[in-house]
PDB file of N, CA and C in Angstrom:
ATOM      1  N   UNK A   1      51.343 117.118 134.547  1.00  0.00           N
ATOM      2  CA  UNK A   1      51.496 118.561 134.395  1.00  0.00           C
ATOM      3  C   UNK A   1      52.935 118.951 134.684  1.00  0.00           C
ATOM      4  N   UNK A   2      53.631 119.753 133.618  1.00  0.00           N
ATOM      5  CA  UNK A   2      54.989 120.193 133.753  1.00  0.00           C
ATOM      6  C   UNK A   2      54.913 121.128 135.239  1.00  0.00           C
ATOM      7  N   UNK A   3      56.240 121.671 135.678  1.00  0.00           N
ATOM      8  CA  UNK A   3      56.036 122.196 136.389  1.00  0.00           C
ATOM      9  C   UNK A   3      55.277 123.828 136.445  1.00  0.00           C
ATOM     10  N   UNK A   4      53.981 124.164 137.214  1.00  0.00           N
ATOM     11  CA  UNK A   4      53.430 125.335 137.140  1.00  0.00           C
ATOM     12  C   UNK A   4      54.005 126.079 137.659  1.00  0.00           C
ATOM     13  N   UNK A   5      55.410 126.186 138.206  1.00  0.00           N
ATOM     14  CA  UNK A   5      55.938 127.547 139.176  1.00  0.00           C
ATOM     15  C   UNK A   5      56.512 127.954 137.898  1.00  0.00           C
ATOM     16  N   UNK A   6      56.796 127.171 137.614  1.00  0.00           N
ATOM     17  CA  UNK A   6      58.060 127.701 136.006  1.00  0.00           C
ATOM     18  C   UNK A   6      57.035 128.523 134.969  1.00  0.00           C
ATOM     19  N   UNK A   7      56.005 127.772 134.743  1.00  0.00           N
ATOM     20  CA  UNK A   7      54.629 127.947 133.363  1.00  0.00           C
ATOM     21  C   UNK A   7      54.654 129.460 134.594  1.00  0.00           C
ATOM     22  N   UNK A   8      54.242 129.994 135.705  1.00  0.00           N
ATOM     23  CA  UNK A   8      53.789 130.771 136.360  1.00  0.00           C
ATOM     24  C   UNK A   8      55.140 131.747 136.082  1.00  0.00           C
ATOM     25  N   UNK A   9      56.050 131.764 136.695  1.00  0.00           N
ATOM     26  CA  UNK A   9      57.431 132.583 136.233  1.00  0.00           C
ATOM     27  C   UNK A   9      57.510 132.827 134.567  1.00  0.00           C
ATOM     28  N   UNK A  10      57.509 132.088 134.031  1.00  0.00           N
ATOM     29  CA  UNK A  10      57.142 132.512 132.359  1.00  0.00           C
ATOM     30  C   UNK A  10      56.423 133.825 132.079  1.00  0.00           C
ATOM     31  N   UNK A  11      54.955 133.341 132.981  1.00  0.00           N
ATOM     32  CA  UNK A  11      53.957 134.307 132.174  1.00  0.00           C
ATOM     33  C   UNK A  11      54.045 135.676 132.652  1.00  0.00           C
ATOM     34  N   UNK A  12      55.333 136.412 133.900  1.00  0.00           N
ATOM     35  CA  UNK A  12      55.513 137.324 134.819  1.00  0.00           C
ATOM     36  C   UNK A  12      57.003 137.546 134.133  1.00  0.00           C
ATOM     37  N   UNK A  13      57.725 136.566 133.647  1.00  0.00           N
ATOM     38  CA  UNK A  13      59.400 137.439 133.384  1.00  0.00           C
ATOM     39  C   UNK A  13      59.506 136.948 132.056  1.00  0.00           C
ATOM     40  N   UNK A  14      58.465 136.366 131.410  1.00  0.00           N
ATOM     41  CA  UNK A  14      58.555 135.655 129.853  1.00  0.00           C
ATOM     42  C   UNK A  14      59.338 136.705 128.901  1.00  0.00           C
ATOM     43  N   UNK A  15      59.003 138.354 129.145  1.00  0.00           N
ATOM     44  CA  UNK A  15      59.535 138.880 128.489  1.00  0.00           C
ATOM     45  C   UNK A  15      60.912 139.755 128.700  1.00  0.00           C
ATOM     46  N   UNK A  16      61.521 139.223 129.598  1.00  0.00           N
ATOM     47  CA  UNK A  16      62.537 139.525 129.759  1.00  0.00           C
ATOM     48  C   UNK A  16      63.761 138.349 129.547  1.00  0.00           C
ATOM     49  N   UNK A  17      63.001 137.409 128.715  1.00  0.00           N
ATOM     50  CA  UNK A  17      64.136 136.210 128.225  1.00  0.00           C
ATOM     51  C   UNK A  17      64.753 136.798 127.048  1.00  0.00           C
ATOM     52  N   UNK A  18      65.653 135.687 126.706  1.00  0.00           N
ATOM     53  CA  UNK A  18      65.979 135.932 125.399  1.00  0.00           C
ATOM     54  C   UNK A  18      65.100 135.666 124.623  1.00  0.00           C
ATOM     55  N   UNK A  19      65.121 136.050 122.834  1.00  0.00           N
ATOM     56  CA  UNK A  19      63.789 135.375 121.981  1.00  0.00           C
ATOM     57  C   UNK A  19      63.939 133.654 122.217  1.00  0.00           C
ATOM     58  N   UNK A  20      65.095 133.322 122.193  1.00  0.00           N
ATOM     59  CA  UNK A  20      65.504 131.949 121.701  1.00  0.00           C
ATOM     60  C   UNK A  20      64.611 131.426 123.221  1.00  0.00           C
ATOM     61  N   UNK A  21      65.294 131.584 124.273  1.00  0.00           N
ATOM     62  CA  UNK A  21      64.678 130.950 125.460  1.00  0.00           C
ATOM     63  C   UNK A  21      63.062 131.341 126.039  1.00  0.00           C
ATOM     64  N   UNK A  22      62.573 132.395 125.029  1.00  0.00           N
ATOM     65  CA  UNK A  22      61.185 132.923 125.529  1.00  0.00           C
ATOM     66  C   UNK A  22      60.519 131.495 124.329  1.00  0.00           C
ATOM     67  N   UNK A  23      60.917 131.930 123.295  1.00  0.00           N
ATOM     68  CA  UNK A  23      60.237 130.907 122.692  1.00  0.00           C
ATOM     69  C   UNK A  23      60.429 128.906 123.094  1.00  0.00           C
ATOM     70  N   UNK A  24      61.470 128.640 123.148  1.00  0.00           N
ATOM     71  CA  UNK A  24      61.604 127.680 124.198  1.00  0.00           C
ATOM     72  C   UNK A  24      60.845 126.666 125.281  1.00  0.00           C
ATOM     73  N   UNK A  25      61.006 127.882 125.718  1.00  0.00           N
ATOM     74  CA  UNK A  25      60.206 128.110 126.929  1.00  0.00           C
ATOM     75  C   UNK A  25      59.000 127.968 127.058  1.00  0.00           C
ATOM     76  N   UNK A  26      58.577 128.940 126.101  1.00  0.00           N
ATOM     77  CA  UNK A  26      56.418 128.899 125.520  1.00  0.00           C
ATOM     78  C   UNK A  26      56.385 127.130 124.964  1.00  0.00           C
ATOM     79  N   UNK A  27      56.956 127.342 124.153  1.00  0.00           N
ATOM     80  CA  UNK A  27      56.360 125.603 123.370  1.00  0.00           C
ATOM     81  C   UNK A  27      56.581 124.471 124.917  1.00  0.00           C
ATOM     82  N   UNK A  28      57.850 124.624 125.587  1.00  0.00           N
ATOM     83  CA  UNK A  28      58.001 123.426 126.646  1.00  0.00           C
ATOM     84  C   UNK A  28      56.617 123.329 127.713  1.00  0.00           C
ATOM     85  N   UNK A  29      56.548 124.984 128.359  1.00  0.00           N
ATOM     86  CA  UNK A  29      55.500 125.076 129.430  1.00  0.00           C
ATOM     87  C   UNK A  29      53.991 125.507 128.938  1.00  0.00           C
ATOM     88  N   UNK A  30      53.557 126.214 127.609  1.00  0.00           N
ATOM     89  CA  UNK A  30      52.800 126.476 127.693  1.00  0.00           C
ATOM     90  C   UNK A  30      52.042 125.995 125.673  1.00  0.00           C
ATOM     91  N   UNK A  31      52.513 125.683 125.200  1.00  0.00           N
ATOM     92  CA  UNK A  31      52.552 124.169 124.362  1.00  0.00           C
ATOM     93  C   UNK A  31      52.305 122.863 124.863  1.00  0.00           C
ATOM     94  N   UNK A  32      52.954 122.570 126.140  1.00  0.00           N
ATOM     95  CA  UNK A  32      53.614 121.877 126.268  1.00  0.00           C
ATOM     96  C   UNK A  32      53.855 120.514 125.483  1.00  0.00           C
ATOM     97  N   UNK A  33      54.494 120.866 124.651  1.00  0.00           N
ATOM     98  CA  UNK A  33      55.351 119.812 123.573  1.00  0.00           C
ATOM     99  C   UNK A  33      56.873 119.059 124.590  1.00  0.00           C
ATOM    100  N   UNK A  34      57.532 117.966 124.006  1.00  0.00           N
ATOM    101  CA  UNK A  34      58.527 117.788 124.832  1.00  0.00           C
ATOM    102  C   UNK A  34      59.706 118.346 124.461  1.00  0.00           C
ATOM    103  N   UNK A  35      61.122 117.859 125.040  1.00  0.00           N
ATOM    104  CA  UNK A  35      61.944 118.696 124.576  1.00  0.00           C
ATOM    105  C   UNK A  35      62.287 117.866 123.230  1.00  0.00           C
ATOM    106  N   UNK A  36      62.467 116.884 122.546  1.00  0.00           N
ATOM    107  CA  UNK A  36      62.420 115.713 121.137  1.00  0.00           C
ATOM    108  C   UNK A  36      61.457 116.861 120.524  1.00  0.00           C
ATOM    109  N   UNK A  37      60.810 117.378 120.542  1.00  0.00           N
ATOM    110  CA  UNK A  37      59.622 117.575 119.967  1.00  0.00           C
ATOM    111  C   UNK A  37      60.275 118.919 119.358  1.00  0.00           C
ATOM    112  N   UNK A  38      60.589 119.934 120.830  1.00  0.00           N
ATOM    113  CA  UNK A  38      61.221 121.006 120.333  1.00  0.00           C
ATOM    114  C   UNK A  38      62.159 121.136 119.719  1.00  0.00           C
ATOM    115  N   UNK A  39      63.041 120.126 119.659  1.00  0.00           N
ATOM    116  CA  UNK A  39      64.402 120.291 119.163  1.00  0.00           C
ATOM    117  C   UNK A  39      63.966 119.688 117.713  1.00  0.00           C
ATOM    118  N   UNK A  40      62.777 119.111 117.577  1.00  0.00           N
ATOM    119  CA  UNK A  40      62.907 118.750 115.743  1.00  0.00           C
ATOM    120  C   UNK A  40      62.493 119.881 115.096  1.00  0.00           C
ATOM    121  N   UNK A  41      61.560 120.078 116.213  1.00  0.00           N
ATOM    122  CA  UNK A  41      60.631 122.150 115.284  1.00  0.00           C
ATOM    123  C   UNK A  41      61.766 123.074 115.270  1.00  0.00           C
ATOM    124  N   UNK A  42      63.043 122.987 115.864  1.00  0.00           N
ATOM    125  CA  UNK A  42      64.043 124.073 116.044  1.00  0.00           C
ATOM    126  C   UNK A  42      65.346 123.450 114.623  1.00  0.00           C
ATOM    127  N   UNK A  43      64.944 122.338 115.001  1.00  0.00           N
ATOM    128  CA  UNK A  43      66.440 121.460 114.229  1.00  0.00           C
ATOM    129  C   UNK A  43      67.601 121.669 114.781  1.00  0.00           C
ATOM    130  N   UNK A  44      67.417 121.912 115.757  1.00  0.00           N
ATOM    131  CA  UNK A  44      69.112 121.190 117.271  1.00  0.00           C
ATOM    132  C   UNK A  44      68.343 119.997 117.759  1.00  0.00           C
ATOM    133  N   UNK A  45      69.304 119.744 118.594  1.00  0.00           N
ATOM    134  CA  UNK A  45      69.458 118.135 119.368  1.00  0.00           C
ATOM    135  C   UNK A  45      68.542 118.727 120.729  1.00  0.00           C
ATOM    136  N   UNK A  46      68.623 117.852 121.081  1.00  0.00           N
ATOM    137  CA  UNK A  46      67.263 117.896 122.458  1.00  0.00           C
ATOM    138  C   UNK A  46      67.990 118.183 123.341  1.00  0.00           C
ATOM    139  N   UNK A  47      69.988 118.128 123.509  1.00  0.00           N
ATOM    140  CA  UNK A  47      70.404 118.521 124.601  1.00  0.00           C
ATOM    141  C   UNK A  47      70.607 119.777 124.696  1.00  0.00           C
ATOM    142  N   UNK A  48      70.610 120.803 123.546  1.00  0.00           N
ATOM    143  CA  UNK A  48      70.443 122.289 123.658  1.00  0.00           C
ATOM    144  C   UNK A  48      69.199 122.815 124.040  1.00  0.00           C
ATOM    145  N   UNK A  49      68.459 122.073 123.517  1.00  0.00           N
ATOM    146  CA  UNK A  49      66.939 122.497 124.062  1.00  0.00           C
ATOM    147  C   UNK A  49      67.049 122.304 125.554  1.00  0.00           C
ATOM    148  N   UNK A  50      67.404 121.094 126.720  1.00  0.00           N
ATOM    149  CA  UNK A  50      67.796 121.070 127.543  1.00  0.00           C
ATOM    150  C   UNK A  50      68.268 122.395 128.366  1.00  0.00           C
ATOM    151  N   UNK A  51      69.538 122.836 127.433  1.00  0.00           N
ATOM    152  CA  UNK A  51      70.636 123.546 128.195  1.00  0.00           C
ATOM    153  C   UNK A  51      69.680 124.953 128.438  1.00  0.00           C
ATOM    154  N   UNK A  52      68.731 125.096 127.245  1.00  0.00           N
ATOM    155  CA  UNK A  52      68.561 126.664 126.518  1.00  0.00           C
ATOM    156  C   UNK A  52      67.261 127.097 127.931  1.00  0.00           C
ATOM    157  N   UNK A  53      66.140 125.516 128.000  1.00  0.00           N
ATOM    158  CA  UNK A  53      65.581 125.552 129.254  1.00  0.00           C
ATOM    159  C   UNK A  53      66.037 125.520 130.539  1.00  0.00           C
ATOM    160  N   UNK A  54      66.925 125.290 130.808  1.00  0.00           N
ATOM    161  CA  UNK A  54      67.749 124.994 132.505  1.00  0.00           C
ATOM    162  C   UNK A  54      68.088 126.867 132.434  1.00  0.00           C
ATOM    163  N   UNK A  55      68.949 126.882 130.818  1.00  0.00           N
ATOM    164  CA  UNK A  55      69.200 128.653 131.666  1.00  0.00           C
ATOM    165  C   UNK A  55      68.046 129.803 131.709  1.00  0.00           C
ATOM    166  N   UNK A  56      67.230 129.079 131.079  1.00  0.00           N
ATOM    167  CA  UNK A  56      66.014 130.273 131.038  1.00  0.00           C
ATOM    168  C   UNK A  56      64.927 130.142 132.638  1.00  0.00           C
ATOM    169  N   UNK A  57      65.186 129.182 132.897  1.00  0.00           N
ATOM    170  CA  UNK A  57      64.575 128.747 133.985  1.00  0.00           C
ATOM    171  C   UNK A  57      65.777 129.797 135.316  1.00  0.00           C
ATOM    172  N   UNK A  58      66.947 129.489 135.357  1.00  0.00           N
ATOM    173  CA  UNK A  58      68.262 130.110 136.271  1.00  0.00           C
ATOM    174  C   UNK A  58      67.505 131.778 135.589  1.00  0.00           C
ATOM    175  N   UNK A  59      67.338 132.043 134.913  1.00  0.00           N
ATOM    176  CA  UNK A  59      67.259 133.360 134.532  1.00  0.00           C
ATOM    177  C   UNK A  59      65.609 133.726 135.404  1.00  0.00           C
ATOM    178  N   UNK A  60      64.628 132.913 135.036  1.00  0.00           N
ATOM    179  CA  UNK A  60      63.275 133.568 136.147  1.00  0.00           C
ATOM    180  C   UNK A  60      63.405 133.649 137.045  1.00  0.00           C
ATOM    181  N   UNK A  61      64.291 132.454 137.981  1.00  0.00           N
ATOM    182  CA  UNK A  61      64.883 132.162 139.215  1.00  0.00           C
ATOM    183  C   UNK A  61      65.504 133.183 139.527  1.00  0.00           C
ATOM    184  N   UNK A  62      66.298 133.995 138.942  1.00  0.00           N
ATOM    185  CA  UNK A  62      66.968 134.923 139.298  1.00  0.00           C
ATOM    186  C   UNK A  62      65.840 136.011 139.255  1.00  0.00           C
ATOM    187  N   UNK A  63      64.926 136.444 138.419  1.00  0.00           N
ATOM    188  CA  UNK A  63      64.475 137.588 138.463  1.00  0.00           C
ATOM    189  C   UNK A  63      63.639 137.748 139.585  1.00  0.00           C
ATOM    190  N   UNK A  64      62.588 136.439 139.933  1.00  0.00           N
ATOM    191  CA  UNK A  64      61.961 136.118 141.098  1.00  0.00           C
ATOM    192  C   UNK A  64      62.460 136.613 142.441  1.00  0.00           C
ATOM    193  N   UNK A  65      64.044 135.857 142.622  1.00  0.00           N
ATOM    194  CA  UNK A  65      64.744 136.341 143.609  1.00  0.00           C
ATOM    195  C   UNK A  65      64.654 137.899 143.695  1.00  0.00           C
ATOM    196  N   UNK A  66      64.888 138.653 142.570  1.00  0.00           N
ATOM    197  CA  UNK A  66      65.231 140.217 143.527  1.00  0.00           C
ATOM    198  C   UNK A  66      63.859 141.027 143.055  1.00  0.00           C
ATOM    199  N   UNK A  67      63.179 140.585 141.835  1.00  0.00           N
ATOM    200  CA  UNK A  67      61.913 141.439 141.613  1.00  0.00           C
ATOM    201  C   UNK A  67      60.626 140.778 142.900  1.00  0.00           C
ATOM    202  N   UNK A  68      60.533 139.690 142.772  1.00  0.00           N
ATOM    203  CA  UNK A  68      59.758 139.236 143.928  1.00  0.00           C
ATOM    204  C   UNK A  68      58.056 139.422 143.001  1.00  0.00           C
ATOM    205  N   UNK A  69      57.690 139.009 141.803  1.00  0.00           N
ATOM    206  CA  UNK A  69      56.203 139.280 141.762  1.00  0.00           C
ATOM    207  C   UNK A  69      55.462 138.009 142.179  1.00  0.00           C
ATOM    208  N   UNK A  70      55.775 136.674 142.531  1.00  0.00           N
ATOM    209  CA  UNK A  70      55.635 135.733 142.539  1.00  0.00           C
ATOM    210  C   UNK A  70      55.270 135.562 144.217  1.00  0.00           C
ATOM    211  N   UNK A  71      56.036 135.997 144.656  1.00  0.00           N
ATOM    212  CA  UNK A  71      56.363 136.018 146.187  1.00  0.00           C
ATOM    213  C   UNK A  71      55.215 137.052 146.445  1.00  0.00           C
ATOM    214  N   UNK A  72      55.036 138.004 146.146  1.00  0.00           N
ATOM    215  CA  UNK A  72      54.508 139.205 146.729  1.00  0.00           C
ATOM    216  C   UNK A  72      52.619 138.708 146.076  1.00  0.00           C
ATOM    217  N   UNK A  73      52.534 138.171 145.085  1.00  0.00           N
ATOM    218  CA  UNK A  73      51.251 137.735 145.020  1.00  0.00           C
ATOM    219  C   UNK A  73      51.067 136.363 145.899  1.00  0.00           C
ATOM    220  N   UNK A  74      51.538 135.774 146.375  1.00  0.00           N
ATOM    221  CA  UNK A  74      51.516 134.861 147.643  1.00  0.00           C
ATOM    222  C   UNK A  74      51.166 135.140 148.663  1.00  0.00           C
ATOM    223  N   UNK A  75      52.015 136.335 149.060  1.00  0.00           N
ATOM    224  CA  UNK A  75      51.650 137.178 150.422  1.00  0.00           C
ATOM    225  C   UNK A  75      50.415 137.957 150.595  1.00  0.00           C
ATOM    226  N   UNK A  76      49.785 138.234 149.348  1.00  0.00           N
ATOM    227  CA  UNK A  76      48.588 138.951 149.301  1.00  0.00           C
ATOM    228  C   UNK A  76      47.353 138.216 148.956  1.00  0.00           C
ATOM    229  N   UNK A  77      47.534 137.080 148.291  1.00  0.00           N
ATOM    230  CA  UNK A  77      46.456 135.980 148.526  1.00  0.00           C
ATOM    231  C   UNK A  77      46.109 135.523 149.798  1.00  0.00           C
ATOM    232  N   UNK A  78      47.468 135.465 150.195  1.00  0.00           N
ATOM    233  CA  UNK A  78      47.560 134.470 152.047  1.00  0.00           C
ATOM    234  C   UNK A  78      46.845 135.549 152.746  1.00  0.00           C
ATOM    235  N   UNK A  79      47.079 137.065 152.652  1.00  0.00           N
ATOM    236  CA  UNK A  79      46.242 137.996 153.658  1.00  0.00           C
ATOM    237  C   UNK A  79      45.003 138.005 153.305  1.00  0.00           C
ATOM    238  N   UNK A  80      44.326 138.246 151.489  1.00  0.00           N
ATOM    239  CA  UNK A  80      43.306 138.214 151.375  1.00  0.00           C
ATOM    240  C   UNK A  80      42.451 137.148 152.144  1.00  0.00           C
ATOM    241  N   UNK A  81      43.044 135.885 152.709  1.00  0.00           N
ATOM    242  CA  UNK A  81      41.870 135.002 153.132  1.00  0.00           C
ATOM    243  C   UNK A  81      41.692 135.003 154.547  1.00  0.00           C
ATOM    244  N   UNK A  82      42.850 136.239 155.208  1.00  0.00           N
ATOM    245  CA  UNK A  82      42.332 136.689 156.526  1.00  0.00           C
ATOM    246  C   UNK A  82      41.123 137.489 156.474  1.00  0.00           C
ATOM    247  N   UNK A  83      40.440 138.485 155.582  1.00  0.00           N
ATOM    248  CA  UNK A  83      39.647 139.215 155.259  1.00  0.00           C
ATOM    249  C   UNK A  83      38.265 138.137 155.618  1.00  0.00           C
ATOM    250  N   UNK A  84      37.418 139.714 155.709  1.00  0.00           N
ATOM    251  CA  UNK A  84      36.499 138.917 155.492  1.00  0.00           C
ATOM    252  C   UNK A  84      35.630 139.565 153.768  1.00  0.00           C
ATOM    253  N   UNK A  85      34.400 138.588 153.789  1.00  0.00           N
ATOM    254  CA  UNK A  85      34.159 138.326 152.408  1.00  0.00           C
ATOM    255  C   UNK A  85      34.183 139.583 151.394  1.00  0.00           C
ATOM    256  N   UNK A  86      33.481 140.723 152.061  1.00  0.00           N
ATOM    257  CA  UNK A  86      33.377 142.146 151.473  1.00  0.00           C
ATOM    258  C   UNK A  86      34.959 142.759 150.815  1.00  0.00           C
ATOM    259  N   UNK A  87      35.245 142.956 152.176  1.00  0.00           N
ATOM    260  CA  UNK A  87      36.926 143.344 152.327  1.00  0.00           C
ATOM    261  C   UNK A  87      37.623 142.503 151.394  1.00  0.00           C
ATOM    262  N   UNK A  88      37.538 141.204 151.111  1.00  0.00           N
ATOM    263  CA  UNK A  88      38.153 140.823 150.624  1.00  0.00           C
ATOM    264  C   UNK A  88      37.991 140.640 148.959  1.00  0.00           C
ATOM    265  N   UNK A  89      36.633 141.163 148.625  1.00  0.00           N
ATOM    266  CA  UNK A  89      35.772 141.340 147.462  1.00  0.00           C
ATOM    267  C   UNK A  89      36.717 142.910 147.166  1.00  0.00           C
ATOM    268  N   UNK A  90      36.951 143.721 147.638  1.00  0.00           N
ATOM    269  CA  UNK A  90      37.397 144.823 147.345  1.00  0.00           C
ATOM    270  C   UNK A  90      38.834 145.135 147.266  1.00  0.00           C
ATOM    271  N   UNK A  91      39.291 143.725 148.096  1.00  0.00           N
ATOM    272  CA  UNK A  91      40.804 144.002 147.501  1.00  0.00           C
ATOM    273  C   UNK A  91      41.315 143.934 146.002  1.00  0.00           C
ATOM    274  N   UNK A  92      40.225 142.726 146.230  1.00  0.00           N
ATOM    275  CA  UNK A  92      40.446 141.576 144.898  1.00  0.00           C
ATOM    276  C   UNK A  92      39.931 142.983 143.610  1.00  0.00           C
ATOM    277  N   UNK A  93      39.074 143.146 143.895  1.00  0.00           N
ATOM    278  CA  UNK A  93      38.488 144.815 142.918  1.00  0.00           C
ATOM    279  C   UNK A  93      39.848 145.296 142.572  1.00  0.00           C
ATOM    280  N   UNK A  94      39.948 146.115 143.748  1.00  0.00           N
ATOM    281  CA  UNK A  94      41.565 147.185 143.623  1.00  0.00           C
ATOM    282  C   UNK A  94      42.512 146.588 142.744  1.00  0.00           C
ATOM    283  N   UNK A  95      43.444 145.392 143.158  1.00  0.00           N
ATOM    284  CA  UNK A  95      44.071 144.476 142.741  1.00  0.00           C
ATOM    285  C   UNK A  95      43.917 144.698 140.997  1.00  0.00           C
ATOM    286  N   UNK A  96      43.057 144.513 140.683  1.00  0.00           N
ATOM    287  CA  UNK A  96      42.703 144.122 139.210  1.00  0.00           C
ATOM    288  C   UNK A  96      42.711 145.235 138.364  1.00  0.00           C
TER     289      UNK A  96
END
């Protein structure tokens, strides 16, 4: 399995990539085709496909850092399992 923090950052800042690196991006993590693979469906070399994923990846990384949705659903899972079952049936409600 590719990495899921990245497939997870995708599906939360996917649309704030570029087209080139949203699409990219979808076929690498959520295709998951390789990068040979992508670069023949694109017709570049596999080291742009490379480059186009490393910056789209620096780009979720960055949004993560100051938007925080990634982080902040962490923190609210981790409390939900202080709850107990009801309470925690109703967060999960709200939440949704």
């Amino acid at each position: 399995m590719k990495d899921l923090y990245y497939a997870n950052l995708y599906a939360v800042y996917g649309g704030l990539l570029t087209d080139s690196q949203a699409d990219i991006t979808e076929s690498y993590y959520g295709l998951d085709l390789s990068l040979s693979e992508i670069a023949a469906e694109k017709g570049v070399t596999r080291q742009a496909v490379a480059d186009a994923l490393k910056k789209a990846r620096a780009q979720m990384d960055k949004f993560e850092s100051i938007i925080g949705v990634l982080r902040l659903k962490k923190a609210v899972a981790d409390f939900a399992q202080t709850l107990p079952e009801g309470e925690r049936k109703k967060l999960i409600e709200i939440l949704e």
